[in-house]
C-alpha atoms as a PDB file:
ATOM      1  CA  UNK A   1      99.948  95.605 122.001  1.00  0.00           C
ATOM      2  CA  UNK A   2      98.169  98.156 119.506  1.00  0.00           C
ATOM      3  CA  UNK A   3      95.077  96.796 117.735  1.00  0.00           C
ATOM      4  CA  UNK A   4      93.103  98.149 115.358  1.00  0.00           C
ATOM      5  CA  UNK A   5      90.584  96.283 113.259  1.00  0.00           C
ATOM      6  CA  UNK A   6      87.457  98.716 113.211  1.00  0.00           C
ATOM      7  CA  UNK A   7      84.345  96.805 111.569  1.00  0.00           C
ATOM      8  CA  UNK A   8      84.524  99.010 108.067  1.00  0.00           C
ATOM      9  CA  UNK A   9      87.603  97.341 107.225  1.00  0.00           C
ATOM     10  CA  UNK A  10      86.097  93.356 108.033  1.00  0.00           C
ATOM     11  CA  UNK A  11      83.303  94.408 105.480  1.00  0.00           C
ATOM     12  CA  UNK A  12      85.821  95.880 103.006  1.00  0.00           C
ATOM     13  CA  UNK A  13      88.021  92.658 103.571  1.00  0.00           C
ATOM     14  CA  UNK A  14      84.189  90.688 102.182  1.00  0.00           C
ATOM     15  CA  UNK A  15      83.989  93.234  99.690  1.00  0.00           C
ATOM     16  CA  UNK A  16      87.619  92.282  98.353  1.00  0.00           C
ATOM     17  CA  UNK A  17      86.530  88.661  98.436  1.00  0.00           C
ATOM     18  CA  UNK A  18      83.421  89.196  96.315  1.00  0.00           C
ATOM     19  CA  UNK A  19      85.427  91.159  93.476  1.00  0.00           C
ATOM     20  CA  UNK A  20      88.261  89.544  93.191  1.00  0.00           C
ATOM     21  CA  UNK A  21      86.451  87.532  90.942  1.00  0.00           C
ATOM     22  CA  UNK A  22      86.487  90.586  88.588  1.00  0.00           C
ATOM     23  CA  UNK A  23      90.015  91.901  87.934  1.00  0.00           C
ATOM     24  CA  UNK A  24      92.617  90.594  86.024  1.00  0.00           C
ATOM     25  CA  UNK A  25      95.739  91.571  88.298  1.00  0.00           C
ATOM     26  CA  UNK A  26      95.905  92.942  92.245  1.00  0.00           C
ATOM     27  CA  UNK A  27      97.819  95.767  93.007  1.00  0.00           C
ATOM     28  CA  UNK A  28      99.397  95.670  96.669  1.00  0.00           C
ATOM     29  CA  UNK A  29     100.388  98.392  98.056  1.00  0.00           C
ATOM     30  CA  UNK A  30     102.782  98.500 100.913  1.00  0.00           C
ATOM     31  CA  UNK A  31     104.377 101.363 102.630  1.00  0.00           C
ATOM     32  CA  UNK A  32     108.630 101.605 100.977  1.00  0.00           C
ATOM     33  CA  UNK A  33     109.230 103.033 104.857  1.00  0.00           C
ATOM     34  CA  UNK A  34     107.987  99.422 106.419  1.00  0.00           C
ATOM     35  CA  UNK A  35     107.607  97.117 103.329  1.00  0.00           C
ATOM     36  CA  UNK A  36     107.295  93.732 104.871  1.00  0.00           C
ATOM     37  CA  UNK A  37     105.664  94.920 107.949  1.00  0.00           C
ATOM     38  CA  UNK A  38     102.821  96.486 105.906  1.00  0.00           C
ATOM     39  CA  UNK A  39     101.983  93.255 104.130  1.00  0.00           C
ATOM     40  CA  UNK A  40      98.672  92.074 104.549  1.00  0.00           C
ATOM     41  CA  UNK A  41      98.676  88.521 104.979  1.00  0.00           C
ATOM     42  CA  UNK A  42      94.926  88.817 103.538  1.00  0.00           C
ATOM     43  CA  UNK A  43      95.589  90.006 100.715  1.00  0.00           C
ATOM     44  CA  UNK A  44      97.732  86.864 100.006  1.00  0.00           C
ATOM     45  CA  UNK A  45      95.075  85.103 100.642  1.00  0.00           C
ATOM     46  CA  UNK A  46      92.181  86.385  98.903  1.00  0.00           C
ATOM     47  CA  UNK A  47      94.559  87.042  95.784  1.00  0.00           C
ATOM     48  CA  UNK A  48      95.488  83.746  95.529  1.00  0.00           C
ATOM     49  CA  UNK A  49      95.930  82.768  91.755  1.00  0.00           C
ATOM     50  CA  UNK A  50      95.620  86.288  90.213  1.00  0.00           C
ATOM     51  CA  UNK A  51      98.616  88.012  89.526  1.00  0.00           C
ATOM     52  CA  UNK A  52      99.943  90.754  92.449  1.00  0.00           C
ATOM     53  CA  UNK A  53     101.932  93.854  91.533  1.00  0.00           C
ATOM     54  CA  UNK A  54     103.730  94.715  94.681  1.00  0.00           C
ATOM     55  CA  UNK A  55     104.051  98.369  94.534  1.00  0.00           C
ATOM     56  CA  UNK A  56     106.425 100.231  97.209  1.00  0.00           C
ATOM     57  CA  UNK A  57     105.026 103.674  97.948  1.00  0.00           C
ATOM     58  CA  UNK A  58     106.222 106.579  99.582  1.00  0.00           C
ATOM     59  CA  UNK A  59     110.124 105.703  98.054  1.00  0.00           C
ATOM     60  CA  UNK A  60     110.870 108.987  98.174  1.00  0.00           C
ATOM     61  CA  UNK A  61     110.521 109.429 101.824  1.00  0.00           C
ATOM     62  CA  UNK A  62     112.481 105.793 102.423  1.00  0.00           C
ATOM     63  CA  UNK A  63     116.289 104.759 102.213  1.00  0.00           C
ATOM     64  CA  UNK A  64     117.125 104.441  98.285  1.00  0.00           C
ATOM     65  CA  UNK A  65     119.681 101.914  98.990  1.00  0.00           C
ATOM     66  CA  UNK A  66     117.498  99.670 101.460  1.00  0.00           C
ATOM     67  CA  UNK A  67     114.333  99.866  98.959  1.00  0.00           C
ATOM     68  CA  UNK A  68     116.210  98.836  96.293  1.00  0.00           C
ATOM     69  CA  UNK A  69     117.290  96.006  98.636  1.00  0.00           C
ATOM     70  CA  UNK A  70     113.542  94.888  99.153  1.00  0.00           C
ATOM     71  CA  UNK A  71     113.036  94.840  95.662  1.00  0.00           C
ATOM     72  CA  UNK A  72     115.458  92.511  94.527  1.00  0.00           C
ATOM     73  CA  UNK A  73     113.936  90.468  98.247  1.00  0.00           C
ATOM     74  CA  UNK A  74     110.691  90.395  96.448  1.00  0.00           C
ATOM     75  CA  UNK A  75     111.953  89.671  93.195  1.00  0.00           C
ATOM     76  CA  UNK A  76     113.590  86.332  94.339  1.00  0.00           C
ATOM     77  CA  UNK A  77     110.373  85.297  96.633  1.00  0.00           C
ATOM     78  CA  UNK A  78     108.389  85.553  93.082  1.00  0.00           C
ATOM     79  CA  UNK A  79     106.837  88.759  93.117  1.00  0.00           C
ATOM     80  CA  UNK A  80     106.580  91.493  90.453  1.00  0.00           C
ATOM     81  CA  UNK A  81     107.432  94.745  92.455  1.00  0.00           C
ATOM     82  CA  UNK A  82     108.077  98.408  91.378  1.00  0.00           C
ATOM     83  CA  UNK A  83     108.815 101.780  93.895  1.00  0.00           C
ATOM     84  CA  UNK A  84     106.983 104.524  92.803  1.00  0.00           C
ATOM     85  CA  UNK A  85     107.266 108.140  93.949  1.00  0.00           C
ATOM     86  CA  UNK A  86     102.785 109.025  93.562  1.00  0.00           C
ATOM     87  CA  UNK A  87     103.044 112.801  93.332  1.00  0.00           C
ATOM     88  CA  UNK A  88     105.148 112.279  90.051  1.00  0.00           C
ATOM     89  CA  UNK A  89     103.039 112.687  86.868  1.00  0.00           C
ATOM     90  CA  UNK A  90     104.892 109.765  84.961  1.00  0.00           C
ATOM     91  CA  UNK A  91     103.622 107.769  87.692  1.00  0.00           C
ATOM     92  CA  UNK A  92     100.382 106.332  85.552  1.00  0.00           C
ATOM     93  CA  UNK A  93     102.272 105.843  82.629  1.00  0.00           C
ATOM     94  CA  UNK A  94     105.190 103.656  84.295  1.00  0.00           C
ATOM     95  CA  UNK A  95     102.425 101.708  85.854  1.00  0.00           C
ATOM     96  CA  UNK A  96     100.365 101.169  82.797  1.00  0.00           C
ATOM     97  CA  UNK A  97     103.437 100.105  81.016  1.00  0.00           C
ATOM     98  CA  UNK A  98     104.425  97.665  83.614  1.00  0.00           C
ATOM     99  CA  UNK A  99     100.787  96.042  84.147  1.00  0.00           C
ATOM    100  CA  UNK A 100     100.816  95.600  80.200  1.00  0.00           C
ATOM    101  CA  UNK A 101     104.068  93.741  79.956  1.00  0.00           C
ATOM    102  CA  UNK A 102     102.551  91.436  83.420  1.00  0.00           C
ATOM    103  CA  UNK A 103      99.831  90.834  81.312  1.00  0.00           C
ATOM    104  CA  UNK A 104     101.110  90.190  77.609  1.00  0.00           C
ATOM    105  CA  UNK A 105      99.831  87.230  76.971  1.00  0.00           C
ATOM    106  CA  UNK A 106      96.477  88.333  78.387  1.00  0.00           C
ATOM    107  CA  UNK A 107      96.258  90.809  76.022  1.00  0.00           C
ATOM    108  CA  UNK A 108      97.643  88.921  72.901  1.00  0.00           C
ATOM    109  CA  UNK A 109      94.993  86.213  73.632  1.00  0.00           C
ATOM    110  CA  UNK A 110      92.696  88.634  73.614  1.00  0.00           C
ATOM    111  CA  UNK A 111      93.265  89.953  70.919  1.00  0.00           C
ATOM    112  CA  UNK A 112      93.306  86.622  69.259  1.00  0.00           C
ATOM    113  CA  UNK A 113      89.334  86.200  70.282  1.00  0.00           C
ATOM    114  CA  UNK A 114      88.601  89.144  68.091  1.00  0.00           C
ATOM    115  CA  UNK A 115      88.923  91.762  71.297  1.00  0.00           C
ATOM    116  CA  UNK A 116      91.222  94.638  69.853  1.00  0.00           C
ATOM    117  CA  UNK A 117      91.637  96.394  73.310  1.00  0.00           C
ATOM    118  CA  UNK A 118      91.530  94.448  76.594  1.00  0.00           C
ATOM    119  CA  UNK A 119      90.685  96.767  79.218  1.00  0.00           C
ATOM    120  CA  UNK A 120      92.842  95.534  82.151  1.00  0.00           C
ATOM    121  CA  UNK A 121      91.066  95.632  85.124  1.00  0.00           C
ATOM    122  CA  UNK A 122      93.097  95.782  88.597  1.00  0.00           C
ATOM    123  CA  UNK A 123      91.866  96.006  92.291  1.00  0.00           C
ATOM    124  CA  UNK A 124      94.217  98.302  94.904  1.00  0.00           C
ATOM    125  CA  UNK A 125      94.448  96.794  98.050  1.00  0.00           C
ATOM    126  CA  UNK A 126      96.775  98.277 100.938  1.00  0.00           C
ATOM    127  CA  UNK A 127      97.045  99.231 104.478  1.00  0.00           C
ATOM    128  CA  UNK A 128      95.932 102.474 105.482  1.00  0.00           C
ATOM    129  CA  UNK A 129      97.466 105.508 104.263  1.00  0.00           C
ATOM    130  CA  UNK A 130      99.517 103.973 102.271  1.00  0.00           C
ATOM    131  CA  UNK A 131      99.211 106.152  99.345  1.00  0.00           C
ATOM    132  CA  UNK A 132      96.392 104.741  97.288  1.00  0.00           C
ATOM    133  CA  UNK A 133      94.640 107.567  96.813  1.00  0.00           C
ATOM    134  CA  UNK A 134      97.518 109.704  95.914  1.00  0.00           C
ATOM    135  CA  UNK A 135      98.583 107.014  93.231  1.00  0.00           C
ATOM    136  CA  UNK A 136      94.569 106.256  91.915  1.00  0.00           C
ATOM    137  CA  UNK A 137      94.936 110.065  91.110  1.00  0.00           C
ATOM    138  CA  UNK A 138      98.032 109.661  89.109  1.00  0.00           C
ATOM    139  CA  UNK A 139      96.427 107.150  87.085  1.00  0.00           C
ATOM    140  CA  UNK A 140      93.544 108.503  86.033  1.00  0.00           C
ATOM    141  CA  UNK A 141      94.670 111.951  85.916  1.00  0.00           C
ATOM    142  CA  UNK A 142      92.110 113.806  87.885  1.00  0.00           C
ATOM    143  CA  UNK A 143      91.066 114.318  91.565  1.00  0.00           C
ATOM    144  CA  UNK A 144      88.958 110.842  91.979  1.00  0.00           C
ATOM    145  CA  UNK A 145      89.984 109.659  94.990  1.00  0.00           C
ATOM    146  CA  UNK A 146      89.658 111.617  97.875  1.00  0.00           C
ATOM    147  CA  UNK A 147      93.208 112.170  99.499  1.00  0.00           C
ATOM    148  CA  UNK A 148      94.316 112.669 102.881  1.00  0.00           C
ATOM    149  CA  UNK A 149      97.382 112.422 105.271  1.00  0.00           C
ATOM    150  CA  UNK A 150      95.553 110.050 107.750  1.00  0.00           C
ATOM    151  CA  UNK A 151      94.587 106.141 108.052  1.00  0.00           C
ATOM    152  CA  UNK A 152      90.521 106.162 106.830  1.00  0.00           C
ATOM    153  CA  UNK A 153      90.640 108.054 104.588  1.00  0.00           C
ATOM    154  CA  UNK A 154      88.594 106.437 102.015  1.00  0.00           C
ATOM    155  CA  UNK A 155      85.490 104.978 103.304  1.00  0.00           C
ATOM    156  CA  UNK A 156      83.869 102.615 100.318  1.00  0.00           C
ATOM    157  CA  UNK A 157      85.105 101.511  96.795  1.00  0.00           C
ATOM    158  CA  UNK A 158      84.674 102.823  93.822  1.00  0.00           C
ATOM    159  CA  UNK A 159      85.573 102.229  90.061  1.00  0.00           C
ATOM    160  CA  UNK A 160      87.932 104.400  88.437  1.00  0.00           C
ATOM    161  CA  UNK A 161      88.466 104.969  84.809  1.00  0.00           C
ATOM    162  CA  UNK A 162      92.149 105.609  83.667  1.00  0.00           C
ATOM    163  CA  UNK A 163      92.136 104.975  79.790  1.00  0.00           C
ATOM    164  CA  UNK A 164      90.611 102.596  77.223  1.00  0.00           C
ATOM    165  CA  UNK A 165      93.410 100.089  78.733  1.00  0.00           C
ATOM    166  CA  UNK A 166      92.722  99.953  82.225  1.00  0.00           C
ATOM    167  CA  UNK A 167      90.463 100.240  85.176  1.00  0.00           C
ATOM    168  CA  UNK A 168      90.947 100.407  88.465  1.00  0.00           C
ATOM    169  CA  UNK A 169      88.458  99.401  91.665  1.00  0.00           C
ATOM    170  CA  UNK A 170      89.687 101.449  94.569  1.00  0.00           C
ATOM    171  CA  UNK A 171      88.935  99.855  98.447  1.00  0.00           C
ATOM    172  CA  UNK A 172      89.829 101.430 101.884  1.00  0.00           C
ATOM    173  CA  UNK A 173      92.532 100.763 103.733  1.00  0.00           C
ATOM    174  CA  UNK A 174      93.064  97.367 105.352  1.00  0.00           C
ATOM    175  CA  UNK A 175      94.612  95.992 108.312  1.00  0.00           C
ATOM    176  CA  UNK A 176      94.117  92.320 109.627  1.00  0.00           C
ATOM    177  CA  UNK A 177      92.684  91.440 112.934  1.00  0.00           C
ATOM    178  CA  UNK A 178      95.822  90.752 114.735  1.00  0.00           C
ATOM    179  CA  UNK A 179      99.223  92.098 114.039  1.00  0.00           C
ATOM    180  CA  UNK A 180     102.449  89.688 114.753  1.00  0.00           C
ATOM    181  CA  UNK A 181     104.038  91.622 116.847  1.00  0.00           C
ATOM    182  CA  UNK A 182     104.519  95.005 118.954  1.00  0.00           C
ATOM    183  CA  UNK A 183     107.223  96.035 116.271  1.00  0.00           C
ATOM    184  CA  UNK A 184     104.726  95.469 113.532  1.00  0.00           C
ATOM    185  CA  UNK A 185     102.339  97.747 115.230  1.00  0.00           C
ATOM    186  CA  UNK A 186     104.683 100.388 116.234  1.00  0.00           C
ATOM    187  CA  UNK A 187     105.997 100.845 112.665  1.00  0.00           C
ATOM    188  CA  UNK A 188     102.376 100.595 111.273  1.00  0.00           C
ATOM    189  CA  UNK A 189     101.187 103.558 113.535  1.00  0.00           C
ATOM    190  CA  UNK A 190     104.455 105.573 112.970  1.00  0.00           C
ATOM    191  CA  UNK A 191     104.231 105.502 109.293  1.00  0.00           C
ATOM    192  CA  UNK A 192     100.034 106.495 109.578  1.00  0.00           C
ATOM    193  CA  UNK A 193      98.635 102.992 109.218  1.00  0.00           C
ATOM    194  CA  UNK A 194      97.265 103.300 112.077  1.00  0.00           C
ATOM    195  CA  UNK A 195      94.696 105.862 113.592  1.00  0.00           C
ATOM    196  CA  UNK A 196      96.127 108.340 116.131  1.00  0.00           C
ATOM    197  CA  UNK A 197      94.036 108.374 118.434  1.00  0.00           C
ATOM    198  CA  UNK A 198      94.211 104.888 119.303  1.00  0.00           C
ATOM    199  CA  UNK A 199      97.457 103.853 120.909  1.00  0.00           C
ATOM    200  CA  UNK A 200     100.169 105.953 123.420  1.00  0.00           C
ATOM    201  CA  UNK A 201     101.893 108.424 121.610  1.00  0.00           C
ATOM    202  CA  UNK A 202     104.908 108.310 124.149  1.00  0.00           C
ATOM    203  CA  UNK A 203     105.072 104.298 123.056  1.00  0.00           C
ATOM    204  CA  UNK A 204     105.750 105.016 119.648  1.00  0.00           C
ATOM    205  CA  UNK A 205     107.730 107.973 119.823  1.00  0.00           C
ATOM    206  CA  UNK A 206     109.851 106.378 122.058  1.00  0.00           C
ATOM    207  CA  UNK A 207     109.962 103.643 119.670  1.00  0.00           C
ATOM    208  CA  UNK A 208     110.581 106.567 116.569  1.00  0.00           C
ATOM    209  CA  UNK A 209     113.587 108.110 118.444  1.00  0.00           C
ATOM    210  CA  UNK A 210     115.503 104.795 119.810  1.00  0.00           C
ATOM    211  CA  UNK A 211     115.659 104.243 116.128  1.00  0.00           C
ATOM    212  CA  UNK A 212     116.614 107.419 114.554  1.00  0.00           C
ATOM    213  CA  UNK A 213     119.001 108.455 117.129  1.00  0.00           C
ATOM    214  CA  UNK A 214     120.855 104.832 115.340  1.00  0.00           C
ATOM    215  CA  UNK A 215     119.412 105.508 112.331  1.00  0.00           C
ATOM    216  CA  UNK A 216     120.134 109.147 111.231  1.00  0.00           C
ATOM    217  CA  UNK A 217     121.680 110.684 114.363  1.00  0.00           C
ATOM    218  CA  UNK A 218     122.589 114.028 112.404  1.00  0.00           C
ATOM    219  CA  UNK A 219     119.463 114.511 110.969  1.00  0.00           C
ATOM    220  CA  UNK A 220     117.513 113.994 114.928  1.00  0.00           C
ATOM    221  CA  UNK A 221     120.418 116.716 116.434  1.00  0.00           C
ATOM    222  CA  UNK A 222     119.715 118.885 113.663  1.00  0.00           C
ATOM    223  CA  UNK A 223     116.122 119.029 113.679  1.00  0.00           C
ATOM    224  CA  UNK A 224     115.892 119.189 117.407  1.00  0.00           C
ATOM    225  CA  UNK A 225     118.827 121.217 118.104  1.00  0.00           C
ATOM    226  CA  UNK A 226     120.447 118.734 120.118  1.00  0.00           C
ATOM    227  CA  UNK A 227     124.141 118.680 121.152  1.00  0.00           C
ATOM    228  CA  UNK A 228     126.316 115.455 120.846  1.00  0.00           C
ATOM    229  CA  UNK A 229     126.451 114.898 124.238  1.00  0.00           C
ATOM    230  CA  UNK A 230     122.206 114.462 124.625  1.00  0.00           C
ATOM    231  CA  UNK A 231     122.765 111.629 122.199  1.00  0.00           C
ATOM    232  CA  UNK A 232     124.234 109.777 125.386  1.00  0.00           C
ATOM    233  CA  UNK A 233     120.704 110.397 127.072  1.00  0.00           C
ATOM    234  CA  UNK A 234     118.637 107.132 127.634  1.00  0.00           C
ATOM    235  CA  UNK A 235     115.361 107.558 125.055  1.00  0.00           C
ATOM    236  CA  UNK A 236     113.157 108.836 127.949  1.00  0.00           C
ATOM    237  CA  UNK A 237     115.316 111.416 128.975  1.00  0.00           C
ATOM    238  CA  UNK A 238     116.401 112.274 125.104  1.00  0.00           C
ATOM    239  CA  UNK A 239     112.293 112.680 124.793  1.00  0.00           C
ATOM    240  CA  UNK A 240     112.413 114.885 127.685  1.00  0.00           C
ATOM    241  CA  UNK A 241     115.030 116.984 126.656  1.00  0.00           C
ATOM    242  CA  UNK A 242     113.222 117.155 123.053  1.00  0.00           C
ATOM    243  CA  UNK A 243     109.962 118.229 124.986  1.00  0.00           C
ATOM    244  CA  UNK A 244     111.660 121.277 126.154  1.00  0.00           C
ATOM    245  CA  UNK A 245     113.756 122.225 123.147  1.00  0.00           C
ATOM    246  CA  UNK A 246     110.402 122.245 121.199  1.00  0.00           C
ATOM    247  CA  UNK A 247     108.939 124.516 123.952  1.00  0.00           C
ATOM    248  CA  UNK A 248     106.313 122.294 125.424  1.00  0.00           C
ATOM    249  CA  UNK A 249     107.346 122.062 128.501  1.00  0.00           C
ATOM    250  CA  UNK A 250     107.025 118.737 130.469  1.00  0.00           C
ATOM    251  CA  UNK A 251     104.049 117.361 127.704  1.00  0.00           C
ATOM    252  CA  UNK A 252     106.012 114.599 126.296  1.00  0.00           C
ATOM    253  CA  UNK A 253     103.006 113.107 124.823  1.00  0.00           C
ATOM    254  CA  UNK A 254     102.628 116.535 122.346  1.00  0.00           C
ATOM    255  CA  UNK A 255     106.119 115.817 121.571  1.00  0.00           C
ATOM    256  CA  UNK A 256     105.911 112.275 121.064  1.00  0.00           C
ATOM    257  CA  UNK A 257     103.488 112.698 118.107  1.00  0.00           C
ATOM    258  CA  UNK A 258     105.574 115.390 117.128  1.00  0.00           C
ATOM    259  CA  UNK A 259     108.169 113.572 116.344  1.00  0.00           C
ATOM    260  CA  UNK A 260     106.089 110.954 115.026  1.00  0.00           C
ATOM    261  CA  UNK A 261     104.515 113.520 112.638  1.00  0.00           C
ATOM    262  CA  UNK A 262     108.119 115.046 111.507  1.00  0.00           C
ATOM    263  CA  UNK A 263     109.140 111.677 111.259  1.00  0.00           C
ATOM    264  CA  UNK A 264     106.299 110.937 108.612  1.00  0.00           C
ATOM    265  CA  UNK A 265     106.379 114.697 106.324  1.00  0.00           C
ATOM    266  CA  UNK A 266     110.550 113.506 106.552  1.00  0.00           C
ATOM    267  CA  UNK A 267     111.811 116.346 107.858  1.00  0.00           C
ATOM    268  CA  UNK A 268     114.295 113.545 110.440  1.00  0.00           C
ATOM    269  CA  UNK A 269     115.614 112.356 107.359  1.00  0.00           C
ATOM    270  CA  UNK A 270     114.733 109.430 104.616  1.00  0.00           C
ATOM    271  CA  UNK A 271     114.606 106.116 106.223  1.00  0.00           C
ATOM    272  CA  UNK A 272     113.255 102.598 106.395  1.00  0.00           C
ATOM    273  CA  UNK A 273     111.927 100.688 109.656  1.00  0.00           C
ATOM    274  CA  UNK A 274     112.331  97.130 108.247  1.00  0.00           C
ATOM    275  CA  UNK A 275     115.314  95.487 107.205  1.00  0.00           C
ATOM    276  CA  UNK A 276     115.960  92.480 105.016  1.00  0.00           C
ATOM    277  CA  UNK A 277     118.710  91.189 106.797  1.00  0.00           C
ATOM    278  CA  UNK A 278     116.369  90.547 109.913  1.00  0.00           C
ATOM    279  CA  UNK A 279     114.215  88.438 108.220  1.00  0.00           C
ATOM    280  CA  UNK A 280     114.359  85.397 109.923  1.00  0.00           C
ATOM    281  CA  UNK A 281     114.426  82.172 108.409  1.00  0.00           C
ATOM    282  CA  UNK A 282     111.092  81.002 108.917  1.00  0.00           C
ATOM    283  CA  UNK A 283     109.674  84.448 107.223  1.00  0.00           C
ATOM    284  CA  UNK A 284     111.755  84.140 104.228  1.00  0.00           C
ATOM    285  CA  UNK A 285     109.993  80.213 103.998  1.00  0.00           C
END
């Protein structure tokens, strides 16, 4: 099974702990293309009587219909959750708005001590590459937080300054030190979540294509130039037939991450790896 639980993210996991004490209200951000796969089960844990805005990222690479699905699943487990599209520029302002109304009576008592603005203070936690970054920009309207299209990005954490109203403690991405299962880990490392270099690229692109050939079937002949029939190809030999349509000969491995790489800019489609319906009944407990 992949692992991945490099010793920056145990210390950023301490750091977490130390400031929780700090913020008013968690942010947790989990990937829209694998919501319940890229919870952190620590960040349940170290959050535990603060209030958590669970915000789906990345919704407008997902299913529409099937995040709007895991919304209303979060909604009845408790949860106040939002999807968010972070390279919009009413992004901040939606947020802000929501965070205020999560935190009315906060503010109103607050303002009842004599404190005419309560700067909100919020700590983003996620997986990595799950769009902090990208949405911590948003927010404060300005190029703060470094960006980048890989897991690691951001190294340390850092205080960022969005208004009068709020103020935001950014962290690196975190993963936990052993994931559930090998479906778990596949979906984490074919959304970016995980680092490239450290598991088979063959494993999860396998893993990519037996699900989009069920998935979006049009979108995987279209962007490979497939015919109907190759859809009847086992996955190893569809991968091998990809290899050579994409002109790299008998390197499956190139074309594995390939796939896995079209598969994240979405150019096989929108789509989402988990589904509620397979929750099973001891998850949904």
């Amino acid at each position: 099974m992949i692992q991945w639980f490099p010793g920056h993210m145990a210390k950023a996991i301490r750091q977490f702990e130390e400031n929780i004490h700090l913020v008013d209200i968690v942010f947790e951000l989990v990937d829209a293309r694998c919501p319940f796969s890229s919870i952190n089960p620590e960040v349940a844990r170290i959050s535990q009587g603060k209030p958590r805005l669970m915000i789906l990222t990345k919704a407008d690479l997902a299913n529409p219909n099937i995040t709007n699905q895991w919304l209303s699943y979060f909604k009845n487990q408790g949860y106040a959750a939002i999807a968010i599209d972070s390279k919009k520029n009413t992004t901040g302002k939606y947020i802000t708005k929501v965070v205020k109304d999560l935190l009315a009576d906060k503010i109103d008592d607050a303002k009842e001590r004599g404190f005419d603005k309560k700067v909100i203070r919020a700590i983003c936690v996620g997986v990595p590459n799950v769009g902090k970054s990208t949405l911590l920009n948003q927010i404060v309207k300005r190029r703060a937080a470094q960006v980048g299209n890989r897991a690691g990005v951001t190294k340390g954490q850092q205080w960022l300054k969005s208004s009068d109203e709020l103020e935001l403690l950014d962290t690196p991405g975190i993963l936990w030190p052993k994931f559930q299962n090998d479906d778990i880990a596949n979906k984490l490392a074919m959304t970016g979540a995980i680092k490239d270099s450290i598991y088979h690229s063959d494993d999860v692109g396998l893993f990519a294509l037996h699900f989009f050939r069920n998935t979006n079937p049009k979108e995987l002949i279209d962007r490979y130039h497939l015919s109907e029939d190759d859809m009847e190809l086992s996955d190893v030999d569809l991968l091998l037939k990809i290899t050579k349509k994409v002109g790299m000969q008998d390197d499956y491995e190139r074309a594995s991450m390939r796939i896995i790489l079209d598969s994240r800019k979405g150019k096989i489609g929108r789509f989402t790896l988990d589904d509620v319906n397979d929750l099973s009944t001891e998850e949904e407990e």
